[in-house]
Protein backbone atom coordinates (compact mmCIF):
# COMPACT_ATOMS: atom_id res chain seq x y z
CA UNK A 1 107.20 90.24 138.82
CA UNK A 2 103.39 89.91 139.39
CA UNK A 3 101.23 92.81 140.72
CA UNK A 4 101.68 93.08 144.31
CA UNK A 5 104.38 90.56 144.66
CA UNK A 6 107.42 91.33 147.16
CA UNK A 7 110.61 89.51 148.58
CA UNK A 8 110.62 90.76 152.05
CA UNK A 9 114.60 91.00 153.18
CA UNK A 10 115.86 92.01 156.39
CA UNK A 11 120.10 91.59 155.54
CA UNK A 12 121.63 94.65 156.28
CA UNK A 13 124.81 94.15 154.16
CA UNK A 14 123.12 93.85 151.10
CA UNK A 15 122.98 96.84 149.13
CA UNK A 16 119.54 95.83 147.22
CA UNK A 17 118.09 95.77 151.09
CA UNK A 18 115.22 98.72 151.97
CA UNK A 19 115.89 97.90 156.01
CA UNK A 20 113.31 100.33 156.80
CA UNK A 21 110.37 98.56 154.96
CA UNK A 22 112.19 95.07 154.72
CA UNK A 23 111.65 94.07 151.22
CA UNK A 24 114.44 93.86 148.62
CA UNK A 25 114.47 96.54 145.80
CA UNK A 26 115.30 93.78 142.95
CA UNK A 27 112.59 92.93 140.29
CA UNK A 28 114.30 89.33 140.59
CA UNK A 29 116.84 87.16 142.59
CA UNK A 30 118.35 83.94 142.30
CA UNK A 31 118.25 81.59 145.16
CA UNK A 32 120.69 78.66 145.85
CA UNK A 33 121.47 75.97 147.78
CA UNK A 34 124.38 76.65 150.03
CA UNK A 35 126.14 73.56 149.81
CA UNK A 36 125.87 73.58 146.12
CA UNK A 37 124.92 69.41 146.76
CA UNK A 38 121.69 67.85 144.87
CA UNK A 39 120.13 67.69 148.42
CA UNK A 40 117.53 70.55 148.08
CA UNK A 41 116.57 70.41 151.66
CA UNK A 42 119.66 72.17 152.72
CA UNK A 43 119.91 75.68 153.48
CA UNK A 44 119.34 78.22 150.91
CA UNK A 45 121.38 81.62 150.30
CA UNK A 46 120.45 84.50 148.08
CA UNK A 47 122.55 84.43 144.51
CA UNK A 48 121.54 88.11 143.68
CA UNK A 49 123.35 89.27 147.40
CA UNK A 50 125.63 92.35 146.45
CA UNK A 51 128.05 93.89 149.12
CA UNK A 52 126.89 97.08 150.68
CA UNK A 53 129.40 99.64 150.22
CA UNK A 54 130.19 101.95 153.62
């Protein structure tokens, strides 16, 4: 990643979340589209999204 880039993230459930500066602890993530259609103006969901284990 370039100096001084982050990828704020506020999702709980994801175990690559730092909830208590909001940013996601991943050098790199894959975003999607959520529909998986060729419309790219649909809603997007984070590929890299692992399960938080409690």
């Amino acid at each position: 990643m370039a100096k001084n880039q982050k990828i704020g993230c506020d999702v709980e459930s994801c175990k690559h979340c730092n909830c208590d500066d909001h940013e996601c602890l991943l050098k790199e993530i894959k975003v999607s589209n959520d529909c998986k259609c060729a419309d790219s103006k649909k809603d997007t969901i984070c590929d890299s999204f692992d399960k938080r284990e409690d």
